[in-house]
N, C-alpha and C. Protein backbone atom coordinates (compact mmCIF):
# COMPACT_ATOMS: atom_id res chain seq x y z
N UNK A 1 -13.02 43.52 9.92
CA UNK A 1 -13.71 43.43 8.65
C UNK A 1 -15.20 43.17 8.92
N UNK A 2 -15.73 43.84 8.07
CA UNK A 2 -17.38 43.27 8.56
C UNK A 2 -17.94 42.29 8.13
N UNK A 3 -19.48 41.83 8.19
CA UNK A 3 -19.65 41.04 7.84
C UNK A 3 -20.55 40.75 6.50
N UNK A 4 -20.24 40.16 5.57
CA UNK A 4 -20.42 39.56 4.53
C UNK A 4 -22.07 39.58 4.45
N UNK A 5 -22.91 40.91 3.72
CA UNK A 5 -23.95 40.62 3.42
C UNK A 5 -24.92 39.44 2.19
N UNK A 6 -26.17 38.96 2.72
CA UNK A 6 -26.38 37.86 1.81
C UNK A 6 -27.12 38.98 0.25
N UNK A 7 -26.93 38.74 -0.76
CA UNK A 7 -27.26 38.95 -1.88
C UNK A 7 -28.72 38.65 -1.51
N UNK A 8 -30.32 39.17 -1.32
CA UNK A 8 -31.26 39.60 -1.12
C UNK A 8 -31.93 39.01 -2.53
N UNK A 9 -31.21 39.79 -3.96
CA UNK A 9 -32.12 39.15 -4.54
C UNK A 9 -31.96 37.80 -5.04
N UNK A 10 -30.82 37.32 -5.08
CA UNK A 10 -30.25 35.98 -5.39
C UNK A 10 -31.00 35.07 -4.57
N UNK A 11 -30.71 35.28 -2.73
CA UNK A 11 -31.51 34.29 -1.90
C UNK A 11 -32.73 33.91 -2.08
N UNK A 12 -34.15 34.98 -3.10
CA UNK A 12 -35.26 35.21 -3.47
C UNK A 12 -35.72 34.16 -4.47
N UNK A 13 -34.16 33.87 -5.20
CA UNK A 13 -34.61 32.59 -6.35
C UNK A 13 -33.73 31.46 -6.04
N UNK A 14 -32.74 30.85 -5.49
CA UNK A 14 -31.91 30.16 -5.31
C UNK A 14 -32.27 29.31 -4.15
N UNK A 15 -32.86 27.95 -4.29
CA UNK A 15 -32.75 27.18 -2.81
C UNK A 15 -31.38 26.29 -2.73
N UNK A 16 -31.06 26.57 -1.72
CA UNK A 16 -29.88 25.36 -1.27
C UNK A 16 -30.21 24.03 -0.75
N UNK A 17 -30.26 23.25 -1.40
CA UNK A 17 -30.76 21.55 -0.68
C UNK A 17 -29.57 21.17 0.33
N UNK A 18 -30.38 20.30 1.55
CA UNK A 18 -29.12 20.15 2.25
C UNK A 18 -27.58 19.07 1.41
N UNK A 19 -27.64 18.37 0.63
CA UNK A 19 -26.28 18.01 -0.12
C UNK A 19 -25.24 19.72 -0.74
N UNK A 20 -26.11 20.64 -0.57
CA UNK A 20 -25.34 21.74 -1.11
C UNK A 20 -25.46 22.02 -2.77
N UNK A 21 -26.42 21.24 -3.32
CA UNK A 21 -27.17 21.58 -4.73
C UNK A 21 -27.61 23.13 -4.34
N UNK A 22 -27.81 23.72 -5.53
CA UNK A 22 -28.55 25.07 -5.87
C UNK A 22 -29.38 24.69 -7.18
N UNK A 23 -30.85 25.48 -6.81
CA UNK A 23 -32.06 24.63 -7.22
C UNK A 23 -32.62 26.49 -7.53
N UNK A 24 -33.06 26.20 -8.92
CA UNK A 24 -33.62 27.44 -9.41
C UNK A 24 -34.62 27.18 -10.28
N UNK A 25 -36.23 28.24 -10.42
CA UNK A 25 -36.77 27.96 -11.53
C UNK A 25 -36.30 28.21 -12.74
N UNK A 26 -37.31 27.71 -13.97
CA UNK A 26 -36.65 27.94 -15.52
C UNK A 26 -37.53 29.11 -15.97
N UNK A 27 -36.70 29.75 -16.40
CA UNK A 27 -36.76 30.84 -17.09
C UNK A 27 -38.25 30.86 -18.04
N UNK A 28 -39.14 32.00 -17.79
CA UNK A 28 -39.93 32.20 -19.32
C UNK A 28 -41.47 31.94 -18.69
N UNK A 29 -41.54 31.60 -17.34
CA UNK A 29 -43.15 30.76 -17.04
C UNK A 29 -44.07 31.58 -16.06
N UNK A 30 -43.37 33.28 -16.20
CA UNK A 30 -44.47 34.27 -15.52
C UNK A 30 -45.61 35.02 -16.04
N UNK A 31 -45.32 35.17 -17.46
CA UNK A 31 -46.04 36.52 -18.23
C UNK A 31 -46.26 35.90 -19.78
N UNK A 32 -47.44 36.41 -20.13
CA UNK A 32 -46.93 36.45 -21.77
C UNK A 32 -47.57 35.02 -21.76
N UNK A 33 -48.26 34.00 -21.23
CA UNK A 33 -48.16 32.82 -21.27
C UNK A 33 -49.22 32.03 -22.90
N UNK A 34 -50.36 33.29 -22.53
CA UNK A 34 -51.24 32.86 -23.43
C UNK A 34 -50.80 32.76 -25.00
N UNK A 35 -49.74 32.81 -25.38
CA UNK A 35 -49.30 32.89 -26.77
C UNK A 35 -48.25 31.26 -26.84
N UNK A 36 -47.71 30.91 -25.96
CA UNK A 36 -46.52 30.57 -25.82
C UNK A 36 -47.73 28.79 -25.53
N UNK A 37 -47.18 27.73 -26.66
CA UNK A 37 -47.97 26.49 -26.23
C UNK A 37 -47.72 25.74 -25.27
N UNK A 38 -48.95 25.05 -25.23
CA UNK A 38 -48.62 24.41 -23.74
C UNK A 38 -47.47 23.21 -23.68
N UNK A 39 -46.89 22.73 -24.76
CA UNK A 39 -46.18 21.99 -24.93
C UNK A 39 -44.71 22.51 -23.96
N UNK A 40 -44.22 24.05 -24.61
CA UNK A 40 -43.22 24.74 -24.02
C UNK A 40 -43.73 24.97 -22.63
N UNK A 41 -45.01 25.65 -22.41
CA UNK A 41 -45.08 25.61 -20.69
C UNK A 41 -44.34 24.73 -20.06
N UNK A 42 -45.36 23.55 -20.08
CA UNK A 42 -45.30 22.64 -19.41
C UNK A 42 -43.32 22.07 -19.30
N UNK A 43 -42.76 22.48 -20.41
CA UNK A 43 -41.50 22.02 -20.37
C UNK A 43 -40.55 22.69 -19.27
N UNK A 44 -41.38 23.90 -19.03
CA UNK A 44 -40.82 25.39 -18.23
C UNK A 44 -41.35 24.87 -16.79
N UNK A 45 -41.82 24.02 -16.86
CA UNK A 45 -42.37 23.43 -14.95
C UNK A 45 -41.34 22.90 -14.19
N UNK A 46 -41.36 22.80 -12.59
CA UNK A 46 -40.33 22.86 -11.72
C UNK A 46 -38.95 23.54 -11.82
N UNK A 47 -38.45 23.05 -10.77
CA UNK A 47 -36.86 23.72 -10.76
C UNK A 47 -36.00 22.89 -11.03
N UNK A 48 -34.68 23.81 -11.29
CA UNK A 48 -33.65 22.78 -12.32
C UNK A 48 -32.08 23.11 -11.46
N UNK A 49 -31.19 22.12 -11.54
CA UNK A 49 -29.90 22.64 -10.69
C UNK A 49 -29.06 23.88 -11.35
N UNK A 50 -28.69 25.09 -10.66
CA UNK A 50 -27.94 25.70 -11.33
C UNK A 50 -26.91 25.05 -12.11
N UNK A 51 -26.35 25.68 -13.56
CA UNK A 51 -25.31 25.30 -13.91
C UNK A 51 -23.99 25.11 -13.05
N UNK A 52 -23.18 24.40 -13.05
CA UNK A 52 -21.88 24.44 -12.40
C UNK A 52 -20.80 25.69 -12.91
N UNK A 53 -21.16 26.11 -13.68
CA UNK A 53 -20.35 27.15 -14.48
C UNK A 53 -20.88 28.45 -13.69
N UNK A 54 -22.26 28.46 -13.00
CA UNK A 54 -22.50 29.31 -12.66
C UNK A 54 -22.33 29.50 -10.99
N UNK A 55 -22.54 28.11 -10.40
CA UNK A 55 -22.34 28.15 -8.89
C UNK A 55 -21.60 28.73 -8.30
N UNK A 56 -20.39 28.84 -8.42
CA UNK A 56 -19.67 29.37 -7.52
C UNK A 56 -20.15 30.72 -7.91
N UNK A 57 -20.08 32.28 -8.61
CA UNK A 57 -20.82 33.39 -8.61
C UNK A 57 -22.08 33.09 -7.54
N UNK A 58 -22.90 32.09 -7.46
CA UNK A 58 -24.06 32.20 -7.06
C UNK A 58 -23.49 31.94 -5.08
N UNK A 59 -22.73 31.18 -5.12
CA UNK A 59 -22.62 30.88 -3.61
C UNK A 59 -22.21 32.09 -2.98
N UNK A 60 -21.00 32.76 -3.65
CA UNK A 60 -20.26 33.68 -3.10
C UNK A 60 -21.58 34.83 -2.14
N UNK A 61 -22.42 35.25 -3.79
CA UNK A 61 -23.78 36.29 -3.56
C UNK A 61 -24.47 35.72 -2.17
N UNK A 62 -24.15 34.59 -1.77
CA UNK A 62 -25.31 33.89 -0.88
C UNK A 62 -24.25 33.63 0.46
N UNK A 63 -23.11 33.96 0.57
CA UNK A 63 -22.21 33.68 1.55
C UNK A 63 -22.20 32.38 1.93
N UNK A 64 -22.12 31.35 0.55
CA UNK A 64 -22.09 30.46 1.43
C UNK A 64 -20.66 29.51 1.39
């Protein structure tokens, strides 16, 4: 059987902390900004843990 490629674009947004958290930015804080107040920016700053509902889909993509 071969071997298990890593999902490319998943690895691109997804960090793995060493406890095995998955750490992603929030959605909405590339484009378009000048309309959108700074109140919501600023709410859109750092990264947030993936949902648990979503992790496992996300590990599999990442072989891990």
């Amino acid at each position: 059987m071969p071997k298990m490629k890593t999902h490319k674009g998943t690895a691109k947004r997804i960090k793995v902390t060493g406890s095995g958290k998955l750490l992603r930015e929030k959605a909405g804080r590339r484009h378009l900004l000048e309309h959108k107040a700074s109140k919501r920016t600023r709410r859109l700053e750092g990264t947030t843990e993936v949902d648990k509902r979503d992790a496992g889909r996300i590990k599999r993509l990442l072989g891990i």
